[in-house]
Protein backbone atom coordinates (compact mmCIF):
# COMPACT_ATOMS: atom_id res chain seq x y z
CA UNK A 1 61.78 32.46 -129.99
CA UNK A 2 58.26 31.32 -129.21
CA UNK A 3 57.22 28.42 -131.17
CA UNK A 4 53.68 28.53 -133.38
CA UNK A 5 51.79 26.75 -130.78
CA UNK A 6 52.75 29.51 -128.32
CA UNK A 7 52.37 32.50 -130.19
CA UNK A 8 49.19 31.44 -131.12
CA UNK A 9 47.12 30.42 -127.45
CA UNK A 10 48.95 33.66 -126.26
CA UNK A 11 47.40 35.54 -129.45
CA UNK A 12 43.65 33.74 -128.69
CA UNK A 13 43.95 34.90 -124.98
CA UNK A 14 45.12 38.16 -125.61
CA UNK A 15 42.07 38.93 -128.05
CA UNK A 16 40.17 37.05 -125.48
CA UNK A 17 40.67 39.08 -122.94
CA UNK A 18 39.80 42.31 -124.69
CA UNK A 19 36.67 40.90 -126.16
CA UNK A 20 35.99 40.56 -122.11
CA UNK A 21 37.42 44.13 -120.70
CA UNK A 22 36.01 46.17 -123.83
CA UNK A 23 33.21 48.35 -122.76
CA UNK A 24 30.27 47.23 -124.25
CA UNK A 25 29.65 51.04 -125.72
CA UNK A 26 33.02 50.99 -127.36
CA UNK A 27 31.70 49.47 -130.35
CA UNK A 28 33.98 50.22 -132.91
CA UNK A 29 36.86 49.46 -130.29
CA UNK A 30 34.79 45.50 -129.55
CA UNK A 31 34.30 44.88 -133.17
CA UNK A 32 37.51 45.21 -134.41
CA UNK A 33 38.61 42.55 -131.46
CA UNK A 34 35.93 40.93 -132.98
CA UNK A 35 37.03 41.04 -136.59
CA UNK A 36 41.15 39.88 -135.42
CA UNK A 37 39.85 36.93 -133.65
CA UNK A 38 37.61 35.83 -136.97
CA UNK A 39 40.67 36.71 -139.08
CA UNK A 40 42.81 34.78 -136.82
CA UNK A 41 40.72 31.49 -136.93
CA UNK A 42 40.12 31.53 -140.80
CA UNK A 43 44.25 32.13 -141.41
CA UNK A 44 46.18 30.39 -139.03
CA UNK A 45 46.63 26.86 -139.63
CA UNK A 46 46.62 25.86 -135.82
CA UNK A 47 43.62 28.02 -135.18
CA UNK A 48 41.68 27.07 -138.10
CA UNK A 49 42.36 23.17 -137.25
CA UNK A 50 41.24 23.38 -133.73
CA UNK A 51 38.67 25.02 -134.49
CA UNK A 52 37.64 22.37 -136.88
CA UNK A 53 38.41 19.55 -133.98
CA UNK A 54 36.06 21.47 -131.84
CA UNK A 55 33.15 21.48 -133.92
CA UNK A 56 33.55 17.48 -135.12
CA UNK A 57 33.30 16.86 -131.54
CA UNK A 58 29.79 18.88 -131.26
CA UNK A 59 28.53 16.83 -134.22
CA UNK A 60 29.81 13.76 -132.40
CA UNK A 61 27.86 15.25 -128.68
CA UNK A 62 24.70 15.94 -130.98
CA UNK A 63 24.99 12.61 -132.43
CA UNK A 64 25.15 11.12 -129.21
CA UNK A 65 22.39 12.62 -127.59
CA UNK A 66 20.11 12.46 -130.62
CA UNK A 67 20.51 8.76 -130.01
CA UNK A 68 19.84 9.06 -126.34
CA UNK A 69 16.93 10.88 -126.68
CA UNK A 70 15.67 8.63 -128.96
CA UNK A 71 16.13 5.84 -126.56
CA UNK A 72 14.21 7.51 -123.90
CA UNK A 73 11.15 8.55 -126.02
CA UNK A 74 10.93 4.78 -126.84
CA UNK A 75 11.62 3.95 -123.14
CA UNK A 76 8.92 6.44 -122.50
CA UNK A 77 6.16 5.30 -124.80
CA UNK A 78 6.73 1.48 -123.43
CA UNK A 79 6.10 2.89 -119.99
CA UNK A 80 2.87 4.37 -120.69
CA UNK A 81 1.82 1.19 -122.60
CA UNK A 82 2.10 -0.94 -119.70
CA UNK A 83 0.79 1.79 -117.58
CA UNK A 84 -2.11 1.52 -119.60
CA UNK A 85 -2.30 -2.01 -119.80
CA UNK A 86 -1.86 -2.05 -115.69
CA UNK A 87 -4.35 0.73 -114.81
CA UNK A 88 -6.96 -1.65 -116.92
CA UNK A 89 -5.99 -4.88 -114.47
CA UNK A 90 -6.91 -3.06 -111.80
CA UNK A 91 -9.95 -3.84 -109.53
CA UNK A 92 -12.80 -1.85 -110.12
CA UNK A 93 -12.73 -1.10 -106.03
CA UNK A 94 -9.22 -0.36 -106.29
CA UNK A 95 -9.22 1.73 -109.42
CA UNK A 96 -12.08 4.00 -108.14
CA UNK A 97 -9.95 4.71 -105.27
CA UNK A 98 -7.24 5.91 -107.08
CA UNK A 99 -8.97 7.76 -109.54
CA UNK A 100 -10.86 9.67 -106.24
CA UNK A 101 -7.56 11.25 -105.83
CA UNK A 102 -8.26 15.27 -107.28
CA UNK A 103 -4.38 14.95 -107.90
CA UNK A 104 -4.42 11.68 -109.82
CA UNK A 105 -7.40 11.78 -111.64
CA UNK A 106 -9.99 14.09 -113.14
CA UNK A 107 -12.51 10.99 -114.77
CA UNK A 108 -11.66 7.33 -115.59
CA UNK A 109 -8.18 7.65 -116.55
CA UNK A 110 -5.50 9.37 -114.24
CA UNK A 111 -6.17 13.06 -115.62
CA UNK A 112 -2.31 13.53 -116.94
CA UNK A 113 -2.63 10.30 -119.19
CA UNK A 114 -5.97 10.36 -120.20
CA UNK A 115 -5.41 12.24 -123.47
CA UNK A 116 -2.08 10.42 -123.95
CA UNK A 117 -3.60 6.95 -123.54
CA UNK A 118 -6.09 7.22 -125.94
CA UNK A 119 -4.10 8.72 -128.68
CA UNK A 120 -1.81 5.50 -128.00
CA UNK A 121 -4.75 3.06 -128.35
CA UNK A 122 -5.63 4.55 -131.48
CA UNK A 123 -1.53 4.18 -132.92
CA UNK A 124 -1.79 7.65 -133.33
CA UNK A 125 1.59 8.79 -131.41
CA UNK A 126 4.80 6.95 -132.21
CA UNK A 127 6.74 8.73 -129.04
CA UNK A 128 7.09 10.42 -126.36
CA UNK A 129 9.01 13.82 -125.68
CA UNK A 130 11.35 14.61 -123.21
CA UNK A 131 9.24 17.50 -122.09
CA UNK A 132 6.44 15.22 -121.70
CA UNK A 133 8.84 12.53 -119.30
CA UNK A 134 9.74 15.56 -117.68
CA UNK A 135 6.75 16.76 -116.75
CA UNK A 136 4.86 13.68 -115.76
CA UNK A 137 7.88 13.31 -112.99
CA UNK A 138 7.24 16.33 -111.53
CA UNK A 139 3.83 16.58 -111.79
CA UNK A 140 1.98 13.41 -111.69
CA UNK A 141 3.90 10.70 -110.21
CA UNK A 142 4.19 12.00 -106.61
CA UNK A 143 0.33 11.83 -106.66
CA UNK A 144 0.27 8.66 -108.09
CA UNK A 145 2.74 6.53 -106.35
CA UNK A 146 0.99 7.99 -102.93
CA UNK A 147 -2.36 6.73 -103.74
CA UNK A 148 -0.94 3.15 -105.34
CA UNK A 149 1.01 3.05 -101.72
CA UNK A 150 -2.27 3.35 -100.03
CA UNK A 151 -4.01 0.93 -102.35
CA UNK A 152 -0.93 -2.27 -102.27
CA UNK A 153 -2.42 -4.24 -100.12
CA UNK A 154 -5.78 -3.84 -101.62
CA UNK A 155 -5.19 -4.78 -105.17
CA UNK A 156 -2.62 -8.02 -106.46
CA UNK A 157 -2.29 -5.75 -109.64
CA UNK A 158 -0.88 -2.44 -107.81
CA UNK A 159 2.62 -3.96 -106.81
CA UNK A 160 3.24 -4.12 -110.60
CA UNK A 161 1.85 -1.36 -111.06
CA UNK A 162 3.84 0.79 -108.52
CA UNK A 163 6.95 -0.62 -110.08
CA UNK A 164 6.07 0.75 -113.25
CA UNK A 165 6.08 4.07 -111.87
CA UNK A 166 8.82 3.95 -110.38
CA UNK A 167 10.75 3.05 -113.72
CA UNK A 168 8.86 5.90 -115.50
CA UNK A 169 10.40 8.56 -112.52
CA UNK A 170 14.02 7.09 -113.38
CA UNK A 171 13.27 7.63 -117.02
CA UNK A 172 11.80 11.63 -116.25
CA UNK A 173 14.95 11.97 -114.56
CA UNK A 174 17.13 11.06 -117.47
CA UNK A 175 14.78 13.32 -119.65
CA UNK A 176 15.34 16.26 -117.42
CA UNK A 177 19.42 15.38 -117.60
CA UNK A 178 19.01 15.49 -121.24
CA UNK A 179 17.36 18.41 -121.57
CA UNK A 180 19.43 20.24 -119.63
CA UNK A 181 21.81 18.81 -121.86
CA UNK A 182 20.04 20.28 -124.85
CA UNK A 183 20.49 23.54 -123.45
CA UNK A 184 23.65 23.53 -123.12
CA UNK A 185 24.91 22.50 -126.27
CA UNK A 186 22.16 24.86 -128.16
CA UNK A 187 23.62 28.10 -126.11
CA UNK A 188 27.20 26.62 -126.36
CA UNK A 189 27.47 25.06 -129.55
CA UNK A 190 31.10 26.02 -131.24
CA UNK A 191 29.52 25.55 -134.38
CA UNK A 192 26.75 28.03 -134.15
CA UNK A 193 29.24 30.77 -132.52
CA UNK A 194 32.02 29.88 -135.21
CA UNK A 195 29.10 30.51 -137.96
CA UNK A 196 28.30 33.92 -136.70
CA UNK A 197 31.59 35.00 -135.88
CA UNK A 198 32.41 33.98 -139.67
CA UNK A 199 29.37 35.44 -141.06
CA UNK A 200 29.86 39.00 -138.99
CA UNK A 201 33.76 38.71 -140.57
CA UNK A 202 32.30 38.16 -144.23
CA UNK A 203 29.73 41.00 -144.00
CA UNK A 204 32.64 43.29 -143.02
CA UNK A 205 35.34 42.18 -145.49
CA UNK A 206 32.25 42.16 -148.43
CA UNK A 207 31.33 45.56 -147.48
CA UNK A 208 35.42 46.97 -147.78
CA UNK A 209 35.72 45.05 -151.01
CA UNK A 210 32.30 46.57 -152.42
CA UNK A 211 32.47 49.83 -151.02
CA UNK A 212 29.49 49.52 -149.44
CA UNK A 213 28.19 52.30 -147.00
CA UNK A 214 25.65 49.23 -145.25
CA UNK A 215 26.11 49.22 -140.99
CA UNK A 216 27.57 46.39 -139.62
CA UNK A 217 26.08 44.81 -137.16
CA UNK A 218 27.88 42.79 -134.66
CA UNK A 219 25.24 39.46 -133.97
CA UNK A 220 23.61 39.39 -130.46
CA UNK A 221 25.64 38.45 -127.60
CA UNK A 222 28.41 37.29 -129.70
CA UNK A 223 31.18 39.04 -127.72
CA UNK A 224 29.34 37.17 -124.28
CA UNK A 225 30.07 33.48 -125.94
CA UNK A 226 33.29 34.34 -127.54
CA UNK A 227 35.46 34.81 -124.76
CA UNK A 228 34.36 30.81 -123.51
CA UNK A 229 34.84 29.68 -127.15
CA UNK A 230 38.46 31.20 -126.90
CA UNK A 231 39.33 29.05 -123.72
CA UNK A 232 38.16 25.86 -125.54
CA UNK A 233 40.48 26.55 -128.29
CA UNK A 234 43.28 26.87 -126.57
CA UNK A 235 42.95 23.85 -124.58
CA UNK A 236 42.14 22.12 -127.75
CA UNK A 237 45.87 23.39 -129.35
CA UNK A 238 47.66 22.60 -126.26
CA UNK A 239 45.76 19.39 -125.81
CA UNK A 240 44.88 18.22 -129.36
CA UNK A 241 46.00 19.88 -132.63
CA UNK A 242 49.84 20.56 -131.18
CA UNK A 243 50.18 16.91 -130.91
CA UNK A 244 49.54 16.52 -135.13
CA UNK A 245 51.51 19.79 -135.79
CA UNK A 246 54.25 18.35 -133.93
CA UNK A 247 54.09 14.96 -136.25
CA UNK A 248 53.64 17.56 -139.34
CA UNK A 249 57.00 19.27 -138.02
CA UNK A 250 58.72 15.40 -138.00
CA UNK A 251 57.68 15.40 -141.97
CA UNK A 252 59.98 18.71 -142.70
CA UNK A 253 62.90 17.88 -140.34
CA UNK A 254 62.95 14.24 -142.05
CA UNK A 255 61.90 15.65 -145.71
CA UNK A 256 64.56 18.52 -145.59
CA UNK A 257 66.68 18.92 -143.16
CA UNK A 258 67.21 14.89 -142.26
CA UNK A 259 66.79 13.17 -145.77
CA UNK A 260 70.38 12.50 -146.79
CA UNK A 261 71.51 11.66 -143.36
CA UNK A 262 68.12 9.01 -142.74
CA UNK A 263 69.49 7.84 -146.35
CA UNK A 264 72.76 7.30 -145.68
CA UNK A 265 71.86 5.86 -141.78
CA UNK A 266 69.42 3.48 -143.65
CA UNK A 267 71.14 2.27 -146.57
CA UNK A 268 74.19 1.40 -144.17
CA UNK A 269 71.64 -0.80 -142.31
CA UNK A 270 70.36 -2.64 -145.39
CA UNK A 271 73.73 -3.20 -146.44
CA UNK A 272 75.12 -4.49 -143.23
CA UNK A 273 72.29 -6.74 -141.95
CA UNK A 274 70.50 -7.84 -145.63
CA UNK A 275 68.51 -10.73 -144.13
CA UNK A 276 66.67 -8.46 -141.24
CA UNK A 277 67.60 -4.79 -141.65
CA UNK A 278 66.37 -2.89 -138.75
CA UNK A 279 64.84 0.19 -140.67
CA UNK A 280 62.11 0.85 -138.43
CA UNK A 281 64.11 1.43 -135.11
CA UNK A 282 66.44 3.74 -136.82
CA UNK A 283 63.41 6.14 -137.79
CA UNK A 284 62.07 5.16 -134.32
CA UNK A 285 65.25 6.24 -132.67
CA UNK A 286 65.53 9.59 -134.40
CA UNK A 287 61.44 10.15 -134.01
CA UNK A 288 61.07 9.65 -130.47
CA UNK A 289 64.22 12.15 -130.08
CA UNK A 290 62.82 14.83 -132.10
CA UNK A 291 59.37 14.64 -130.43
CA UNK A 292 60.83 14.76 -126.96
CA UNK A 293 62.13 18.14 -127.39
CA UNK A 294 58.78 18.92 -128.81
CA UNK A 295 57.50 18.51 -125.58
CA UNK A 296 55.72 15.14 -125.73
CA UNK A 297 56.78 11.73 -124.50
CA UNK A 298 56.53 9.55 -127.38
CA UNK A 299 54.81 6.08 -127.01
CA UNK A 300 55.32 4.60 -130.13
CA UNK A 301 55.18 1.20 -131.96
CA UNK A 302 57.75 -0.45 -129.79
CA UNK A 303 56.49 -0.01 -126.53
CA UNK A 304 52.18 -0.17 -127.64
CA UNK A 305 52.58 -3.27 -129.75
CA UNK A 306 51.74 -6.89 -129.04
CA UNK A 307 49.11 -5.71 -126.22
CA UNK A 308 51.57 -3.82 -124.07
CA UNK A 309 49.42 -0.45 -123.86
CA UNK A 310 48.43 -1.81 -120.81
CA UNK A 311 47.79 0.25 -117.18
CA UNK A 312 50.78 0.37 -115.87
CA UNK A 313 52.54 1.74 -118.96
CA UNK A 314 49.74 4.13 -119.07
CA UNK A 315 49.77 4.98 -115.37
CA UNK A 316 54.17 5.27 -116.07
CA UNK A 317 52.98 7.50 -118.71
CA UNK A 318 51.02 9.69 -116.50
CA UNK A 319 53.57 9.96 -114.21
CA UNK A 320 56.36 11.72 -116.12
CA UNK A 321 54.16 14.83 -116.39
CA UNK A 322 55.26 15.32 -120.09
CA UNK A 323 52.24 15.17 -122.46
CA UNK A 324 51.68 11.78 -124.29
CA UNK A 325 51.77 11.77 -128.24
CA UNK A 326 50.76 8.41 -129.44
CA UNK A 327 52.24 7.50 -132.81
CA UNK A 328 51.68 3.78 -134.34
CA UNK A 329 55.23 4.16 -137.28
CA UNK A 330 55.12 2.33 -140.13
CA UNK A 331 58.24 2.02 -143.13
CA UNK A 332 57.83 1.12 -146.71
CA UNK A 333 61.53 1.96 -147.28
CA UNK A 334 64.48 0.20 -149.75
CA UNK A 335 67.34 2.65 -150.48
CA UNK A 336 69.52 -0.23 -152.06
CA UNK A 337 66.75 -1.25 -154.10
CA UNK A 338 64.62 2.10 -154.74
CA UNK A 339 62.54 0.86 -157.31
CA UNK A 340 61.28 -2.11 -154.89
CA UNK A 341 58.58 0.31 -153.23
CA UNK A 342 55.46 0.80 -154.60
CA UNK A 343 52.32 3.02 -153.93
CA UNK A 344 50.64 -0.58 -152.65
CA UNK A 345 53.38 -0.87 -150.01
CA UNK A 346 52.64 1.93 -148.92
CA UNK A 347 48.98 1.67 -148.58
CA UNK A 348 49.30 -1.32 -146.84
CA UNK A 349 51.21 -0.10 -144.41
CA UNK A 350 48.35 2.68 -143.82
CA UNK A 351 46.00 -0.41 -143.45
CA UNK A 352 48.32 -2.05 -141.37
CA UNK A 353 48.68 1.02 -138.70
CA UNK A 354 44.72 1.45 -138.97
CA UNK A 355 44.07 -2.00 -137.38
CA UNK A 356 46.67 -1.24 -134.82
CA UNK A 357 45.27 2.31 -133.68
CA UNK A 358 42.09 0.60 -133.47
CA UNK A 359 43.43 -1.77 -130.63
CA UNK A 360 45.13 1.21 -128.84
CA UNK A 361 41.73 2.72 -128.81
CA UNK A 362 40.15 -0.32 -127.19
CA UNK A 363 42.75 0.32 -124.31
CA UNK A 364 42.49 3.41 -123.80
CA UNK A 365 38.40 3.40 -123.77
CA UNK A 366 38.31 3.33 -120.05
CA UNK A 367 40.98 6.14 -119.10
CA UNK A 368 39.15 9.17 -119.60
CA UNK A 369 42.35 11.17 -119.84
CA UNK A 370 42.92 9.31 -122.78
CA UNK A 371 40.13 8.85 -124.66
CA UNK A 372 40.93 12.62 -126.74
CA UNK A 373 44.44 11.51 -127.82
CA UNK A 374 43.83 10.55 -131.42
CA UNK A 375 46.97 7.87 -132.59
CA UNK A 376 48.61 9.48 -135.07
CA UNK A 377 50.25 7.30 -138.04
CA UNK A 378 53.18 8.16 -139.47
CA UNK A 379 54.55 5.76 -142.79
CA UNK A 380 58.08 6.65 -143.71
CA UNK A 381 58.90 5.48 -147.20
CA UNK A 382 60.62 5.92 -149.93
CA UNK A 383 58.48 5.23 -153.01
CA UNK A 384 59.42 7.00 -156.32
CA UNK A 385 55.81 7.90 -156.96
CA UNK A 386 53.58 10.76 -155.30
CA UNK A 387 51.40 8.54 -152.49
CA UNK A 388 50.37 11.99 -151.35
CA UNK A 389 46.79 10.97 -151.84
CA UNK A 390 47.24 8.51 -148.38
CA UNK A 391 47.78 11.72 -146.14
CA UNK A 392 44.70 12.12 -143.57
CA UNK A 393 43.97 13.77 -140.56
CA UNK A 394 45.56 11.15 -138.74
CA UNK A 395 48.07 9.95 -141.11
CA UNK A 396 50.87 11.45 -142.05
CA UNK A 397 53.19 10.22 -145.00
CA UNK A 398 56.50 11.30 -144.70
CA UNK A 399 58.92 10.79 -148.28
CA UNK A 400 62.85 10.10 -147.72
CA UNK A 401 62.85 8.56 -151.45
CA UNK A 402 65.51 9.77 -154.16
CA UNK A 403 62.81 11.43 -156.30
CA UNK A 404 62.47 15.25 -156.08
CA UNK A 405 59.01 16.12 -155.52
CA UNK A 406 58.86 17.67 -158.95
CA UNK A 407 60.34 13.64 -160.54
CA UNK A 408 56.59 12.30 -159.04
CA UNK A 409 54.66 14.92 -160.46
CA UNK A 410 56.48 13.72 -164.00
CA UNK A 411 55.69 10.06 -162.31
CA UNK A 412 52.56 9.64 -161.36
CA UNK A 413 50.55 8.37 -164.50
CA UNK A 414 52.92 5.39 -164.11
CA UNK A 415 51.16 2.23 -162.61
CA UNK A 416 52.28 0.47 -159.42
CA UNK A 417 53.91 -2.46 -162.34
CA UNK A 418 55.86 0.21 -163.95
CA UNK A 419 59.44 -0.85 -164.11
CA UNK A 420 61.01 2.57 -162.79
């Protein structure tokens, strides 16, 4: 039998690929692909949360470039200060010269600046746009940089000058980059295709609920960016979203179908070795096992700790050819002395695993194959009140205690210094 993961990328390409073959006058035939694939990414859970991973990480791309754009309008206005500044050291032989040029020059300032100058010796612009780098690369530096080569040896305040120009063409450059940039994350975005997919899906469902006899439209060339969309998704569950559905599939077989045997395995431990018991690797032992025949190879506390993420674990890793899951475990666990663990304990273990993840990340920043694993942080414990509240997207809290999850509900207006 198929597993979730599967039947759902095979599902996505399926519905994919009929979005794509569906002649474009079978409309009734295209929207109802339409309306499955909406359905599918509101109601199934893997769907739904790599859908949600995709769109965090165009937030993250727009973040990014909102910052580098700023940083080139600044770079950009700074350039045309001391372009200013430098066109006004100039010679008065040297500057009529350059302003001869038709290209250059259509008065005393170099025509393309002229306007631009002035508003900047009044403070009356703050930056520069990216159209405005753009277009000063292609249009007036060629012409400028020619006449400043002619006029070098003429002029001590050219060389300076000339360099200046030549850092405003690197900048342009960059602008264009970003721009292009722009574009592609404006007629790409997840997050705008995701909102009209969802808004076609509502219309439709509104207008069965209300009876309505209103035509629905399908939005404009929706079923053209779908079909990409699609492929993104279902790298993002093989790639991304598997790896935490996997961990969530560790909480059930420990929960329910492992409990009384981790129990017994534990408590056996604490009673043997009472000084030092050696929870931890038990859960390890059992963990690693269970996520192998998931399909990942586990690197997990014992091998990442104390620095040893390193490259050649990495590059062993790599090797095997089996998909990494990175999990940083953590126990808050007593089953001779239940009432020992409290909601703190486990909390600080959280904490703990947090400051650990963030050192994995700092090891992984220059692999680029690694840089979308998340760490995932799983805290087996076995506190008699509901800690529920800890669970995140990457954390997972995972409850072997002797409390039915119905005993914390009754629970959980005790404080952490209730005696239990």
């Amino acid at each position: 039998m198929q597993n979730h993961e599967t039947r759902t990328c095979d599902l996505l390409a399926a519905l994919g690929k009929a979005i794509t073959s569906c002649p474009v006058e079978h409309k009734a035939r295209l929207f109802g692909y339409i309306l499955r694939l909406g359905r599918l990414l509101r109601d199934d859970p893997l769907a739904s949360s790599a859908l949600e991973e995709l769109t965090r990480r165009d937030d993250a791309d727009d973040s990014a470039l909102a910052a580098r754009v700023t940083m080139l309008e600044n770079e950009a206005r700074g350039h045309v200060e001391r372009l200013a500044s430098l066109l006004g050291a100039m010679s008065g032989p040297a500057k009529q010269a350059l302003f001869a040029n038709s290209h250059v020059s259509s008065g005393r300032q170099p025509r393309e600046f002229r306007d631009l100058l002035r508003k900047i010796d009044k403070e009356k612009t703050t930056k520069l746009g990216l159209a405005d780098l753009d277009h000063f690369r292609t249009n007036v530096l060629p012409s400028l940089r020619e006449s400043l080569a002619t006029l070098a040896a003429n002029d001590p305040a050219v060389p300076a000058l000339f360099q200046e120009v030549e850092r405003l063409e690197v900048s342009g450059a960059a602008a264009k980059q970003v721009r292009d940039a722009e574009e592609i994350l404006r007629r790409l975005s997840t997050r705008r295709v995701s909102y009209r997919l969802f808004q076609f899906l509502e219309i439709f469902e509104s207008t069965l609920a209300q009876g309505s006899s209103s035509t629905v439209e399908s939005p404009d060339n929706l079923p053209h960016d779908l079909p990409f969309i699609i492929e993104m998704l279902i790298a993002q569950i093989q790639e991304g979203v598997a790896r935490r559905y996997a961990v969530y599939r560790l909480r059930v077989l420990f929960e329910h179908f492992l409990r009384e045997f981790l129990r017994l395995e534990l408590g056996r431990e604490e009673t043997e070795n009472e000084m030092k018991p050696q929870r931890e690797r038990i859960l390890q032992r059992h963990m690693d096992e269970f996520l192998f025949r998931e399909g990942y190879f586990p690197l997990t506390h014992s091998e990442a700790s104390a620095g040893y993420t390193d490259t050649v674990l990495l590059d062993s890793v790599e090797s095997k050819r089996i998909p990494p899951l990175l999990i940083e475990l953590k126990q808050a666990v007593s089953i001779t002395k239940p009432a020992s663990v409290r909601a703190t304990d486990v909390a600080a273990a959280v904490a703990s695993a947090r400051g650990e993840v963030r050192r994995y990340n700092g090891h992984f920043a220059s692999r680029l194959q690694w840089r979308d694993i998340t760490p995932m942080i799983v805290v087996v414990h076995s506190c008699r009140t509901d800690v529920s509240s800890l669970d995140a997207p990457d954390v997972v809290t995972i409850d072997i205690s002797d409390r039915t999850p119905s005993g914390k509900l009754a629970a959980r207006s005790l404080t952490d210094g209730s005696t239990e």
